[in-house]
N, C-alpha and C. Protein backbone atom coordinates (compact mmCIF):
# COMPACT_ATOMS: atom_id res chain seq x y z
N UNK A 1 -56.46 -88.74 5.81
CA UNK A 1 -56.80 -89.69 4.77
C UNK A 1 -57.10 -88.99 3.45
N UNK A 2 -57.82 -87.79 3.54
CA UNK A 2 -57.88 -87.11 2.47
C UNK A 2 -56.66 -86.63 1.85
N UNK A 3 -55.59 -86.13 2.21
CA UNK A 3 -54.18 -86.11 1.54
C UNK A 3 -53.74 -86.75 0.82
N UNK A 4 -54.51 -88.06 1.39
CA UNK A 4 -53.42 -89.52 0.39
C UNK A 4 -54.78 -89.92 -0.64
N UNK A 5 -55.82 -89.39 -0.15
CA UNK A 5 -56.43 -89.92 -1.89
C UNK A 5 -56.58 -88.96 -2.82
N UNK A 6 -55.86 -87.34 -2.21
CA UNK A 6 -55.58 -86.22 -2.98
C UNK A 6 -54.22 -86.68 -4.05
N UNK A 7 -53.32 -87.27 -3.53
CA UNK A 7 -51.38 -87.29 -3.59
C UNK A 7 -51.89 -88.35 -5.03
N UNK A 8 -52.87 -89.62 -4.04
CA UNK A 8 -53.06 -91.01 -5.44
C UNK A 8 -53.71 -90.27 -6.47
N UNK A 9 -54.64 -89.30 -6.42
CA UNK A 9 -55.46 -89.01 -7.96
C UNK A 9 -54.65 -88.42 -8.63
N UNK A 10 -54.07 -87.31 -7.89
CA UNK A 10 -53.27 -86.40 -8.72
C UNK A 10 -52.27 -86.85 -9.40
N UNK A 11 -51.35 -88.30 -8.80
CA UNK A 11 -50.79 -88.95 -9.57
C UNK A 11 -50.75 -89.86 -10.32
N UNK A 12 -52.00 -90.77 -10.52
CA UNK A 12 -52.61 -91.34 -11.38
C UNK A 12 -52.97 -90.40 -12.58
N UNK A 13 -53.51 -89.06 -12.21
CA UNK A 13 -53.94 -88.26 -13.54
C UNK A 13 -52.95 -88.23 -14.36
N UNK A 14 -51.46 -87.70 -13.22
CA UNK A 14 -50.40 -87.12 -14.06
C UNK A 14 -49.96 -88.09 -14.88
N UNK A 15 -50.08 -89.36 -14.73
CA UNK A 15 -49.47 -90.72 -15.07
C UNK A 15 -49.85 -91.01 -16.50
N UNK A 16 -50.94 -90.58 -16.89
CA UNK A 16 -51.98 -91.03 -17.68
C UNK A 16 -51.82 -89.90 -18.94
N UNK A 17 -52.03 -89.46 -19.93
CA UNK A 17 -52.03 -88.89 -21.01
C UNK A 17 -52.72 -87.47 -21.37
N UNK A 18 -53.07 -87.16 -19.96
CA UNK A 18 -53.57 -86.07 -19.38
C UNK A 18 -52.84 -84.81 -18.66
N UNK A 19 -52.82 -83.74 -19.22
CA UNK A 19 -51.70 -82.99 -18.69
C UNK A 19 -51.99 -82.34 -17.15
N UNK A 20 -50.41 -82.66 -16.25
CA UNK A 20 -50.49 -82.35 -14.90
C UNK A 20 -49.16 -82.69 -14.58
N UNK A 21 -48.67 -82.52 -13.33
CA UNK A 21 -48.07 -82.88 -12.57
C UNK A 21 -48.21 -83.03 -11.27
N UNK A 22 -47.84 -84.26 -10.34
CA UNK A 22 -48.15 -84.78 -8.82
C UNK A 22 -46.69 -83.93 -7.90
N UNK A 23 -45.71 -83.61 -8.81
CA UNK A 23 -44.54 -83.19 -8.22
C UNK A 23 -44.66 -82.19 -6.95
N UNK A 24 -45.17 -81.17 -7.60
CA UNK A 24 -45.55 -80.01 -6.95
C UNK A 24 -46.41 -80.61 -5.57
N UNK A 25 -47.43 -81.35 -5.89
CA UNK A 25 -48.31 -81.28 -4.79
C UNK A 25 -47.74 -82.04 -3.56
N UNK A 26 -46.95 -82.67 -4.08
CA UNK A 26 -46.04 -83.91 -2.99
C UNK A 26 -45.12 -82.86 -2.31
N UNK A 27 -44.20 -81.95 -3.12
CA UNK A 27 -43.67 -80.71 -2.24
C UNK A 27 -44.62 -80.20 -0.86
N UNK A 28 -45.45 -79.61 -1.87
CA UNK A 28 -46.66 -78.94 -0.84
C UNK A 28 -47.38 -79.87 0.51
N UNK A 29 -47.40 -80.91 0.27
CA UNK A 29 -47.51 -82.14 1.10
C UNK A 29 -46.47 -82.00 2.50
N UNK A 30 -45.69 -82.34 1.33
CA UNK A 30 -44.03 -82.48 2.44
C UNK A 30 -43.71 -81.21 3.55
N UNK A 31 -44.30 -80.07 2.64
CA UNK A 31 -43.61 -79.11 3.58
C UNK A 31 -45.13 -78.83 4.91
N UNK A 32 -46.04 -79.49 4.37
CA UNK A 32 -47.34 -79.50 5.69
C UNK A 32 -46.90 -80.17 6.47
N UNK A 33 -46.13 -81.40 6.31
CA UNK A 33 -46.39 -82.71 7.49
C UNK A 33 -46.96 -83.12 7.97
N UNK A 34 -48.33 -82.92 7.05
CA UNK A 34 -49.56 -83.72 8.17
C UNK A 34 -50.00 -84.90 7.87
N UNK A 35 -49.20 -85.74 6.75
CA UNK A 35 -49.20 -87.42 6.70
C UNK A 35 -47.44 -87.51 6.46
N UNK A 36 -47.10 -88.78 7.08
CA UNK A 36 -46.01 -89.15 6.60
C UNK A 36 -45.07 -89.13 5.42
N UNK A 37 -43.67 -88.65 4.74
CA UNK A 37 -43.50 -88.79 3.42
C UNK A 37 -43.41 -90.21 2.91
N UNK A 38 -43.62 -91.07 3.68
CA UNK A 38 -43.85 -92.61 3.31
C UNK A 38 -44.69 -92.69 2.81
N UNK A 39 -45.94 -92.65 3.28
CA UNK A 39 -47.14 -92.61 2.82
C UNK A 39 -47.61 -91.54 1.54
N UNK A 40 -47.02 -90.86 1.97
CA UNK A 40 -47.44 -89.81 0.71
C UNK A 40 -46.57 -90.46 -0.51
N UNK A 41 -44.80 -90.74 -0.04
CA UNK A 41 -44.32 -91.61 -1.78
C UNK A 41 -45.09 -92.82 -1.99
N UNK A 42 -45.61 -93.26 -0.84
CA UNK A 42 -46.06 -94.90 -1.24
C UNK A 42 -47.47 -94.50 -2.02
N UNK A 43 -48.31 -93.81 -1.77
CA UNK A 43 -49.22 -93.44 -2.70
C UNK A 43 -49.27 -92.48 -4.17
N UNK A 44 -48.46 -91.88 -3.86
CA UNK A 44 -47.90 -91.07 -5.23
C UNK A 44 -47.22 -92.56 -6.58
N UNK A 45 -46.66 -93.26 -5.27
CA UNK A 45 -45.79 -94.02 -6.76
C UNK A 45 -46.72 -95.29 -6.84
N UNK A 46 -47.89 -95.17 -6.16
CA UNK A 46 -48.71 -96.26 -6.53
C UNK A 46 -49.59 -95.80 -7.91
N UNK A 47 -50.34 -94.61 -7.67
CA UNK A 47 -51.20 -93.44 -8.13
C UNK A 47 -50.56 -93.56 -9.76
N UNK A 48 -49.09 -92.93 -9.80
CA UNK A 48 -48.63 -93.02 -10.79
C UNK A 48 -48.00 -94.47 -12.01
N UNK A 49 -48.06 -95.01 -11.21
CA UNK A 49 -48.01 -96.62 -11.62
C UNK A 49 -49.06 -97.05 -11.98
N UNK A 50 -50.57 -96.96 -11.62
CA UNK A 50 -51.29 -97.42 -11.94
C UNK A 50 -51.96 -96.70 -13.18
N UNK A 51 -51.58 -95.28 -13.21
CA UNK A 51 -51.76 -94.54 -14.26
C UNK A 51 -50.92 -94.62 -15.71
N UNK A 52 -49.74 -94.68 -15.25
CA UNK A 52 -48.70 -95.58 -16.58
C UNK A 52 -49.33 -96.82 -17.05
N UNK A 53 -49.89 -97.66 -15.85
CA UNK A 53 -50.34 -98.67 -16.60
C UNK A 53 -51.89 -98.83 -17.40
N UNK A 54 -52.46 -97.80 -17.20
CA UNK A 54 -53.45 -97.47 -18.00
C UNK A 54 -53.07 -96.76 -19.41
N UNK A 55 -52.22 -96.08 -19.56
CA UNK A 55 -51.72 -95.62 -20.78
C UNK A 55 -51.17 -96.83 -21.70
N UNK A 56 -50.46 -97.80 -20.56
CA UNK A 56 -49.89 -99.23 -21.05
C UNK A 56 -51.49 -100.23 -21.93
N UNK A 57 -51.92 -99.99 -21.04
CA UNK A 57 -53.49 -100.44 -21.70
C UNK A 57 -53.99 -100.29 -22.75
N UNK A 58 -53.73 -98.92 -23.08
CA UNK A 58 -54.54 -98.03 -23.79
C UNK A 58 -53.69 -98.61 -25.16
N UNK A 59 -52.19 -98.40 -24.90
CA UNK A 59 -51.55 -98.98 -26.18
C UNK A 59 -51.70 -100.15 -26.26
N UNK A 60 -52.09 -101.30 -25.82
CA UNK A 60 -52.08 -102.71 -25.82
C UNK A 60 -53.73 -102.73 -26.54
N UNK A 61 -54.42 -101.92 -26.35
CA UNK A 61 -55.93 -102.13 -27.00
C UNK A 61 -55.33 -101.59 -28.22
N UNK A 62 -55.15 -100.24 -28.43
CA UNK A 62 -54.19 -99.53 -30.02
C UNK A 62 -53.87 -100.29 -30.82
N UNK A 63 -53.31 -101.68 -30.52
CA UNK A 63 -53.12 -102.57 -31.84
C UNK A 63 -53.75 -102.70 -32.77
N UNK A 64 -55.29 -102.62 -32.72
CA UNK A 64 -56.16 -102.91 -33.02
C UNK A 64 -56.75 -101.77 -34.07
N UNK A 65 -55.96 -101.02 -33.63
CA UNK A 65 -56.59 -99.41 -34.26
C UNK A 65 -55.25 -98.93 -35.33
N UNK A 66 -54.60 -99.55 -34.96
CA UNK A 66 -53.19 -98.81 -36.18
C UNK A 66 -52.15 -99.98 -36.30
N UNK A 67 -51.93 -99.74 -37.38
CA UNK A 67 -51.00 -100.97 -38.15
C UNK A 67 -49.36 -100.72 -37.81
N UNK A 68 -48.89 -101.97 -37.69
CA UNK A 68 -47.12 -101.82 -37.49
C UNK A 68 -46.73 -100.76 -38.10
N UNK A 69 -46.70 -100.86 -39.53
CA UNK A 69 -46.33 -99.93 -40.47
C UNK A 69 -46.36 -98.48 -40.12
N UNK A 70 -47.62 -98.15 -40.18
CA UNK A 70 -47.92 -96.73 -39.14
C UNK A 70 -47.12 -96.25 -38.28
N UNK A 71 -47.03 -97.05 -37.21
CA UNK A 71 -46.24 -96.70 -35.86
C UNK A 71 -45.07 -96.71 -36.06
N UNK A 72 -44.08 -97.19 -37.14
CA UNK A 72 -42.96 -97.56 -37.21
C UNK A 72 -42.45 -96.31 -38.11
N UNK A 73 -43.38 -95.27 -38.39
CA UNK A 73 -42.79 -94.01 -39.22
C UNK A 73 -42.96 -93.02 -38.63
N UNK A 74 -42.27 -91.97 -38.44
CA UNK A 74 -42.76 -90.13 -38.02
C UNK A 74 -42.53 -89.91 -36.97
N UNK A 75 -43.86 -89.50 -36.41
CA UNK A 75 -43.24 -89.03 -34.75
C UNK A 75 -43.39 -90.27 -33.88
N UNK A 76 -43.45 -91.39 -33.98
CA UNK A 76 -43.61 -92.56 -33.26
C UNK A 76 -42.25 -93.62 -33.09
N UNK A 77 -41.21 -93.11 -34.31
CA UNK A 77 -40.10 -94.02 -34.94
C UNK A 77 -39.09 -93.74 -33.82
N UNK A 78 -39.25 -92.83 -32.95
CA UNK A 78 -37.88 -92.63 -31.83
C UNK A 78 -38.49 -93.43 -30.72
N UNK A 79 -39.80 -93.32 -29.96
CA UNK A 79 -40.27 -93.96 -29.10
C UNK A 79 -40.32 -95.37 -29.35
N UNK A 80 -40.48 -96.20 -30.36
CA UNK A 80 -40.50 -97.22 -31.14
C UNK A 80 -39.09 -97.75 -30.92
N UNK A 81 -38.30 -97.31 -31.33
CA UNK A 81 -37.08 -97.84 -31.34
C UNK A 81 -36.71 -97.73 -30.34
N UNK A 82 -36.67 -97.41 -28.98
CA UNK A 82 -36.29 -96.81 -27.66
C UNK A 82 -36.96 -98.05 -27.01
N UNK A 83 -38.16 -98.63 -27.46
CA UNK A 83 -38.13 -99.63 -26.91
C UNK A 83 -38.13 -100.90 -27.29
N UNK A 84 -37.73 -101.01 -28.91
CA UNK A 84 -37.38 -102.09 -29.22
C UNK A 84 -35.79 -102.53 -29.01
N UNK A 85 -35.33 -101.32 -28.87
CA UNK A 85 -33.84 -102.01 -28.26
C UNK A 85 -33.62 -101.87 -26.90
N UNK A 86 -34.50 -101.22 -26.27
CA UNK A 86 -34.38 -102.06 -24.49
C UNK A 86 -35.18 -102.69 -24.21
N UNK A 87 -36.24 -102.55 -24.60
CA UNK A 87 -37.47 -103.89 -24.11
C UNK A 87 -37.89 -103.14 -23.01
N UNK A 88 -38.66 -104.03 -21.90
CA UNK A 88 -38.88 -103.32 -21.27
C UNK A 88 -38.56 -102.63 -20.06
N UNK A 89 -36.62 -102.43 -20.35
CA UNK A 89 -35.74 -101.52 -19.49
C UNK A 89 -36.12 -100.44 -19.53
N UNK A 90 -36.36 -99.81 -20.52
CA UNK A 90 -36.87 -98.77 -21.37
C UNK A 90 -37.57 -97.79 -20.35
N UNK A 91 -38.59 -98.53 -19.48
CA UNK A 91 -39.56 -98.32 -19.20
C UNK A 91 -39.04 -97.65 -17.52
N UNK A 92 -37.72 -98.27 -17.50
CA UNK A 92 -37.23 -97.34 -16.24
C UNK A 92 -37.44 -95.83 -16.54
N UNK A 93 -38.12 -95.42 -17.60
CA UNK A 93 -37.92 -93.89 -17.70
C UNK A 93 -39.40 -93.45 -17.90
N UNK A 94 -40.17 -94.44 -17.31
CA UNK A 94 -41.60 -94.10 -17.61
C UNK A 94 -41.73 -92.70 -16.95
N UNK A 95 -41.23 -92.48 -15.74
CA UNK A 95 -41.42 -90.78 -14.97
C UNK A 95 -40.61 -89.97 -15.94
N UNK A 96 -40.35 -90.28 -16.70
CA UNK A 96 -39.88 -88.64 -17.60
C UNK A 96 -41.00 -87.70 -18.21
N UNK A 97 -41.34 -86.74 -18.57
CA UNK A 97 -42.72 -86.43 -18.39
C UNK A 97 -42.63 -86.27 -19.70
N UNK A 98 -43.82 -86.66 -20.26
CA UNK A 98 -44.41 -86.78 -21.62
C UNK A 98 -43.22 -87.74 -22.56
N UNK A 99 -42.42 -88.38 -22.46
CA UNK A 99 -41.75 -89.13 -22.98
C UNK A 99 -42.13 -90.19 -22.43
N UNK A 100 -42.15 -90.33 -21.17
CA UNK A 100 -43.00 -91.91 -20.38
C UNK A 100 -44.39 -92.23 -20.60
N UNK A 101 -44.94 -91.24 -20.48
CA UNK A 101 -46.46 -91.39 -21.07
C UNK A 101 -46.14 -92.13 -22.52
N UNK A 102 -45.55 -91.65 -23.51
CA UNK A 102 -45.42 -92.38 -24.32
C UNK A 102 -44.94 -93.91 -24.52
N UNK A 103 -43.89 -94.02 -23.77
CA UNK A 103 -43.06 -95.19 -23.98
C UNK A 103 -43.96 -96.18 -23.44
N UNK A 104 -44.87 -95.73 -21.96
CA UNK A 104 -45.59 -96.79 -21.74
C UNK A 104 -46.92 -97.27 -22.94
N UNK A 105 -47.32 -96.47 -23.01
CA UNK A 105 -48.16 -96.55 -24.69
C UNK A 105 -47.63 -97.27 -25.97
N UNK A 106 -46.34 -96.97 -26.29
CA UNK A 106 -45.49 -98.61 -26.57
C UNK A 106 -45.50 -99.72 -26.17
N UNK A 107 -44.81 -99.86 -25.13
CA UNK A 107 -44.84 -100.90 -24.61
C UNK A 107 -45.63 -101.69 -25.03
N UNK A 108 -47.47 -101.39 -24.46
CA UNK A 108 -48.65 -101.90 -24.99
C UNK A 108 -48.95 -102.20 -25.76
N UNK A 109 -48.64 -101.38 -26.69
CA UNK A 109 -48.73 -101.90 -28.22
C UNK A 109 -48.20 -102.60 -28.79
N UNK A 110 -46.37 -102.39 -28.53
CA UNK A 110 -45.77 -103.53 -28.72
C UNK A 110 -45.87 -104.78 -27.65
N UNK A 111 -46.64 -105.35 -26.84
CA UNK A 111 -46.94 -106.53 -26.03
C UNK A 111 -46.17 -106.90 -25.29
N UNK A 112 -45.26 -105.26 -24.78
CA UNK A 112 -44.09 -105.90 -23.50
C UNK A 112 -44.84 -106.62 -22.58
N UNK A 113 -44.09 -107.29 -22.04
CA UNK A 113 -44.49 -108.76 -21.19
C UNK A 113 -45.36 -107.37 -20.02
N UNK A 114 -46.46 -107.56 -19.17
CA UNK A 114 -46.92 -107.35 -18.49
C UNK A 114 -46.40 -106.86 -17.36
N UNK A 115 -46.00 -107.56 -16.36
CA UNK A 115 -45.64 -107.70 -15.52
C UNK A 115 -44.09 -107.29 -15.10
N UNK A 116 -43.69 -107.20 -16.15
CA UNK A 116 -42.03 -106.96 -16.50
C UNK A 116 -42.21 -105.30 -16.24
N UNK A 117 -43.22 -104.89 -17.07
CA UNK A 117 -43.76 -103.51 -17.54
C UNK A 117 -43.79 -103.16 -16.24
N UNK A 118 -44.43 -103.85 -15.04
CA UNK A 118 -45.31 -103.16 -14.62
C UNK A 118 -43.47 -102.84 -13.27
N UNK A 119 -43.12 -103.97 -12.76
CA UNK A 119 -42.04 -103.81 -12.05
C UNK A 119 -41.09 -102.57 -12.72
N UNK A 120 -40.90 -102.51 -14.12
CA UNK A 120 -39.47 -101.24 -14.20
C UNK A 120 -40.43 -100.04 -14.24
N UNK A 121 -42.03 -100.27 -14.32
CA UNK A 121 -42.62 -98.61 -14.38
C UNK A 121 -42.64 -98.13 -12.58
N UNK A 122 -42.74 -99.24 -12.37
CA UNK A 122 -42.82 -99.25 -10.28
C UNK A 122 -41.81 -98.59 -10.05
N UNK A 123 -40.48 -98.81 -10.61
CA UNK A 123 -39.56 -98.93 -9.61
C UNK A 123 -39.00 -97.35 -10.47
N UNK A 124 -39.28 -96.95 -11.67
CA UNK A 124 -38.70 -95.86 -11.98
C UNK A 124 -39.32 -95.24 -11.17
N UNK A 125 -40.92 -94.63 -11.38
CA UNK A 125 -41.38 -93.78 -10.11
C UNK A 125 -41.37 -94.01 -8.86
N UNK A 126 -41.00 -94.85 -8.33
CA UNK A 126 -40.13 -95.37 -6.78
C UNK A 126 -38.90 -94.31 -7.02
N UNK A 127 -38.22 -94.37 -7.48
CA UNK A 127 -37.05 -93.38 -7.49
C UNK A 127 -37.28 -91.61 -7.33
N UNK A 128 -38.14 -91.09 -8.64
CA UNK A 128 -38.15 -90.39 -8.77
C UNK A 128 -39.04 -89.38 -7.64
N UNK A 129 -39.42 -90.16 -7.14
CA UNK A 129 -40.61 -89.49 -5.65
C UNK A 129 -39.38 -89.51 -4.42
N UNK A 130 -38.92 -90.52 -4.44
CA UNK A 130 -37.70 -90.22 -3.45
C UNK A 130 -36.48 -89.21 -3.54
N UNK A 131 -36.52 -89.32 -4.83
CA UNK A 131 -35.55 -87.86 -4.96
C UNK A 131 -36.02 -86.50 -4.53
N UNK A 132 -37.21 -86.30 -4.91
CA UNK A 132 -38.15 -85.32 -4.57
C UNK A 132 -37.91 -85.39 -2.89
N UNK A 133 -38.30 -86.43 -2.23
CA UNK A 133 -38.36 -86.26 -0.95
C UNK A 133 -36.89 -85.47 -0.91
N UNK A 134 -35.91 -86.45 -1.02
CA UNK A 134 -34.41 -85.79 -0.74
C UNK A 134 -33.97 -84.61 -0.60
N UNK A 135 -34.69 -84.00 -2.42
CA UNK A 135 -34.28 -82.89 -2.69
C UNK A 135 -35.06 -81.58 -1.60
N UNK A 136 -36.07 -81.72 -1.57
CA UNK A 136 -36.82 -81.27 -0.32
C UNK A 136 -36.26 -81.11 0.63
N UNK A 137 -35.78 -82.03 1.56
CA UNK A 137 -34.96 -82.18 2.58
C UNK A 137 -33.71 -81.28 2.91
N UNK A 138 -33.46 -82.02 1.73
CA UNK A 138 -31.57 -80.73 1.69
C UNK A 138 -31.26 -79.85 1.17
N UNK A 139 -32.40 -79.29 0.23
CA UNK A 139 -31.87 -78.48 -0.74
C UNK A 139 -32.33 -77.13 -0.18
């Protein structure tokens, strides 16, 4: 049981605007076998989902703190536009590291629908933990 609330923190941290990565430790996991890799992706991509969506938060309170104008110039104008022309498809790329942290921080700010957010941030890190498993496996 301790594994899997090791696998969820570490990937909630990584999720969040805080520098880390859960990658590694899910390897290190995998190659112990002493919990399932089900369990270990099902908590990693929970961990990290719930951590995107705190960054999602964080930009959805941000409104409040910085003006359209602002965000719409400099280093914000590529992330900005990345998700004003996918919405929140975009967000299939929340596991890209330090580019997802961001985009979900958009999102928020810009008031992607909730729930929309929360399914393409699920399902990108649903992927990207399974590849990991894969790549593990065969490589």
């Amino acid at each position: 049981m301790a594994e899997l609330w090791l696998m969820f923190s570490a990937a909630f941290l990584a999720a969040t605007l805080l520098p880390g990565g859960s990658e590694l430790l899910l390897i290190a996991m995998l190659n112990e076998q002493k919990v399932s890799w089900e369990a270990l992706v099902a908590m990693a991509t929970i961990g990290n989902s719930l951590g995107a969506m705190t960054s999602y938060y964080l930009g959805y309170l941000g409104r409040f703190a910085i003006s359209p104008e602002e965000m719409s110039k400099g280093k914000y104008k590529q992330g900005m536009n990345l998700i004003q022309r996918y919405g929140y498809w975009a967000l299939l790329l929340a596991w890209v590291p330090i580019i997802g942290d961001v985009l979900c921080l958009f999102a928020g700010w810009m008031r992607i629908v909730f729930f929309q957010s929360m399914i393409m941030i699920f399902i990108g890190k649903l992927v990207r933990y399974l590849a990991i498993v894969i790549l593990v496996w065969y490589w």
